[in-house]
Structure formats: C-alpha cells, structure tokens
N, C-alpha and C. Protein backbone atom coordinates (compact mmCIF):
# COMPACT_ATOMS: atom_id res chain seq x y z
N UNK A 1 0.84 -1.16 0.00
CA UNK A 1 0.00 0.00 0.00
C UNK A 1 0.90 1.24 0.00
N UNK A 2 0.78 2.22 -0.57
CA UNK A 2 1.14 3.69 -0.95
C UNK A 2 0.89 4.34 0.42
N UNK A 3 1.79 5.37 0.92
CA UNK A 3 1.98 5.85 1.62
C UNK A 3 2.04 7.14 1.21
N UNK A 4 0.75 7.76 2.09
CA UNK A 4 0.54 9.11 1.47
C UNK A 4 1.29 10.01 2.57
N UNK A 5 2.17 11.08 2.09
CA UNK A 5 3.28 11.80 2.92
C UNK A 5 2.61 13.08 3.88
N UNK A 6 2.68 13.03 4.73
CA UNK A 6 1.75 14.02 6.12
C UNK A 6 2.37 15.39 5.21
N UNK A 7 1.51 16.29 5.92
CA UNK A 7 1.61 18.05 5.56
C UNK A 7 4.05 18.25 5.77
N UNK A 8 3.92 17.34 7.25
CA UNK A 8 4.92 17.95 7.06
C UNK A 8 6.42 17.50 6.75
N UNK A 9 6.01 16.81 5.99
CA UNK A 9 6.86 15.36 5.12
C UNK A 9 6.82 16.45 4.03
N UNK A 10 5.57 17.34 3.69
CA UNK A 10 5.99 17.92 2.17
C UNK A 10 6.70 19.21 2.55
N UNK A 11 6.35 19.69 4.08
CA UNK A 11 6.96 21.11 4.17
C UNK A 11 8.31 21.34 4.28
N UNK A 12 8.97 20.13 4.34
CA UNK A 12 10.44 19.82 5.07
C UNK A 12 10.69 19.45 3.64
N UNK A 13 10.38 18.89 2.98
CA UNK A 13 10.71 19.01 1.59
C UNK A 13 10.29 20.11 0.76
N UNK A 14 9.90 21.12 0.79
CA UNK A 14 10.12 22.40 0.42
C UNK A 14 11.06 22.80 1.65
N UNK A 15 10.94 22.96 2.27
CA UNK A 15 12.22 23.52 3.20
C UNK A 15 13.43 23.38 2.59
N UNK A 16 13.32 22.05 2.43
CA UNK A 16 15.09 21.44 1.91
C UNK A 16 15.15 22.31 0.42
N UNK A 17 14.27 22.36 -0.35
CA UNK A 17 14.42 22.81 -1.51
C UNK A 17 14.82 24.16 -1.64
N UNK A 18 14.32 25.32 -0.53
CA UNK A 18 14.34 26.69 -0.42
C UNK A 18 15.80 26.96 0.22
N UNK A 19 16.39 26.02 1.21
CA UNK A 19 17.48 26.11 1.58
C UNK A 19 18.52 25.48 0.61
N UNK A 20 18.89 24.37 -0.01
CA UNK A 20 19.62 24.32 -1.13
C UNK A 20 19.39 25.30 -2.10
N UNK A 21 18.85 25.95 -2.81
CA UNK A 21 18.46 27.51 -3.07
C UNK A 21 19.37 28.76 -2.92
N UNK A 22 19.05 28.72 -1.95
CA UNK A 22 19.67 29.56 -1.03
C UNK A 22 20.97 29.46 -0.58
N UNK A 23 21.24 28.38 -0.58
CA UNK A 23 23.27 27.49 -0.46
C UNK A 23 23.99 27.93 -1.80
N UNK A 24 23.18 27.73 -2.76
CA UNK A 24 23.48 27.74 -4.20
C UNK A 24 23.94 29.11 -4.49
N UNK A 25 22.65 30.30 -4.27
CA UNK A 25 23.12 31.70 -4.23
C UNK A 25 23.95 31.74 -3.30
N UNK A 26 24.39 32.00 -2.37
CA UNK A 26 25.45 32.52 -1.27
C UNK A 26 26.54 32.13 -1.39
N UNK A 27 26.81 30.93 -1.67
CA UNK A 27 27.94 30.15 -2.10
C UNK A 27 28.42 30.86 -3.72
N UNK A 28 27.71 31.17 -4.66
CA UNK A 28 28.04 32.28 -5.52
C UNK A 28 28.50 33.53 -5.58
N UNK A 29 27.93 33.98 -4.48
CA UNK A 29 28.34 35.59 -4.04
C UNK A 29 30.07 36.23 -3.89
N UNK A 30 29.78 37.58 -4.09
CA UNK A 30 31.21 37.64 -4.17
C UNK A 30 31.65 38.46 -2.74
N UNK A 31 30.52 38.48 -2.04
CA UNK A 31 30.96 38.69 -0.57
C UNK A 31 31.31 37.21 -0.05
N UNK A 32 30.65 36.14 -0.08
CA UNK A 32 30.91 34.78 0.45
C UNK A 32 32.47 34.38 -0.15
N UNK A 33 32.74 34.44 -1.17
CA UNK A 33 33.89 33.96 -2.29
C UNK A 33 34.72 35.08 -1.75
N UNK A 34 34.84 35.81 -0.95
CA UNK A 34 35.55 37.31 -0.40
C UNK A 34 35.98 36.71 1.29
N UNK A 35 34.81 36.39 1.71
CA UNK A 35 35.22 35.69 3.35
C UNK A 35 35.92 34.78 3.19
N UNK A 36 35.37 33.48 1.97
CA UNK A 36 36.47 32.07 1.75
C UNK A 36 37.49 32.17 1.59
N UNK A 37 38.22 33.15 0.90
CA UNK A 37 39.50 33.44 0.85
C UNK A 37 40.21 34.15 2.05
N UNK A 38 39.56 34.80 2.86
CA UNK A 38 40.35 35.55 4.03
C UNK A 38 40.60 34.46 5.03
N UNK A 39 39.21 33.24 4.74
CA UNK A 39 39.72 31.93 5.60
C UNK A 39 39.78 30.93 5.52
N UNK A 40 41.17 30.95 4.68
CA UNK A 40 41.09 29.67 3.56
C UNK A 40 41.72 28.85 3.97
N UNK A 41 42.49 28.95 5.55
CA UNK A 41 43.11 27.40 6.41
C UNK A 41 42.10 27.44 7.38
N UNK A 42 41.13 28.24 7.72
CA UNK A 42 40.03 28.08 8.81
C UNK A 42 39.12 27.02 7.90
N UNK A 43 38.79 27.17 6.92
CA UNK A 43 37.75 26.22 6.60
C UNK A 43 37.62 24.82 5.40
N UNK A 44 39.66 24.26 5.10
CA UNK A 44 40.08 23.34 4.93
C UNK A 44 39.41 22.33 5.52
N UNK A 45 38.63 21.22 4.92
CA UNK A 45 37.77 19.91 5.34
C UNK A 45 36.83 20.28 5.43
N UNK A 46 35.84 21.46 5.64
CA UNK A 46 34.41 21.84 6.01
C UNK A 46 34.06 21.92 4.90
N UNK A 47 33.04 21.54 4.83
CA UNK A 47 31.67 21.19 3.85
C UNK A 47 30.78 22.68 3.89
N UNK A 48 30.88 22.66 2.69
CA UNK A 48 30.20 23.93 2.08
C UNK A 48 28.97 24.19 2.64
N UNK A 49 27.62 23.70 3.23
CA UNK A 49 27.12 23.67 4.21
C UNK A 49 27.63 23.79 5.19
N UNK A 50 27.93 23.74 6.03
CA UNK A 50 28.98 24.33 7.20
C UNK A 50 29.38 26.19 6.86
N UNK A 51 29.98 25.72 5.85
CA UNK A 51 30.57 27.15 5.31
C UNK A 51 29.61 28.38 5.10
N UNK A 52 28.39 28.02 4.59
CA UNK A 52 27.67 29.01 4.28
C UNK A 52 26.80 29.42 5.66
N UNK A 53 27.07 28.82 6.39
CA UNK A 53 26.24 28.55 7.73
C UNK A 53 26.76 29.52 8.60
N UNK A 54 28.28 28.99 8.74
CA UNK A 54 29.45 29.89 9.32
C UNK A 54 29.35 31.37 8.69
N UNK A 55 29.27 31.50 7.59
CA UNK A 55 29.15 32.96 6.63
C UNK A 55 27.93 33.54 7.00
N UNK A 56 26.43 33.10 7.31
CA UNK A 56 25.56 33.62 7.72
C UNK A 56 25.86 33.72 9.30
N UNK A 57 25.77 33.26 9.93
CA UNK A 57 26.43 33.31 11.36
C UNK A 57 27.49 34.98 11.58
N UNK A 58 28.44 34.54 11.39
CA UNK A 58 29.19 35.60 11.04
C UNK A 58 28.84 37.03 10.65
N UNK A 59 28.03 36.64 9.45
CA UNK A 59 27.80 37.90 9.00
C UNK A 59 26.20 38.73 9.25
N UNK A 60 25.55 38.09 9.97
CA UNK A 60 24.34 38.45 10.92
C UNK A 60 24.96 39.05 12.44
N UNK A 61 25.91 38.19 13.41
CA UNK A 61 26.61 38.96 13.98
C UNK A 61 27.68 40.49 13.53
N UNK A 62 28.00 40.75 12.79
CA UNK A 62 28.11 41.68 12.53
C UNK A 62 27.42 42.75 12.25
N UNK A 63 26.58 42.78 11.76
CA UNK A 63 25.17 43.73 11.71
C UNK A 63 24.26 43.69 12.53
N UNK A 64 24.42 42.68 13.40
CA UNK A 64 23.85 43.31 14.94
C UNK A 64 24.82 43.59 15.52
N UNK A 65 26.34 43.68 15.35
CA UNK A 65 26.65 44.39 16.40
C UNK A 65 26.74 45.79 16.36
C-alpha cells in the first residue's frame, strides 16, 4: 500500500528545496567567495554547508553588532 506523505513530510521538503536555493546563491556571491579566501586554512575539510552557515552566522553577527 502507498503511503501518502503528512503536511509535514511535504513542508520539510520544500524547506530542503528553499534552503539548497539559497546554499546555491550565497555560495556564488562575491561577498561569500571574499570571506572564503580571508579563511582559507580556517575552513580546509568543512563542507560547504557548514561554510555558508558559518558565513551567515558571522555575517548576521556583525550587523547586529
């Protein structure tokens, strides 16, 4: 029998979709491609997820401070 997927089986799959999205642009940017290079033995082995995470992190703390 088929298994019909709950509300939030589909919202988490748009989620995932809006956030790979969104990984895709930032990871393009030439402010992001501007931080990667200033820390380019800080983020040797980290996964580009990580990275863009760290870059929003980062760069939200800064504009609140």
């Amino acid at each position: 029998m088929a298994q019909i997927p709950a509300s939030s089986d589909r919202q988490f799959s748009a989620d995932t979709k809006i956030w790979y999205s969104l990984k895709c642009a930032i990871s393009t940017s030439s402010g992001f491609q501007r931080w990667q290079l200033e820390r380019d033995t800080q983020l040797q082995g980290i996964r580009l997820e990580q990275q863009v995470q760290r870059y929003l992190r980062e760069t939200l703390e800064t504009l609140a401070y």
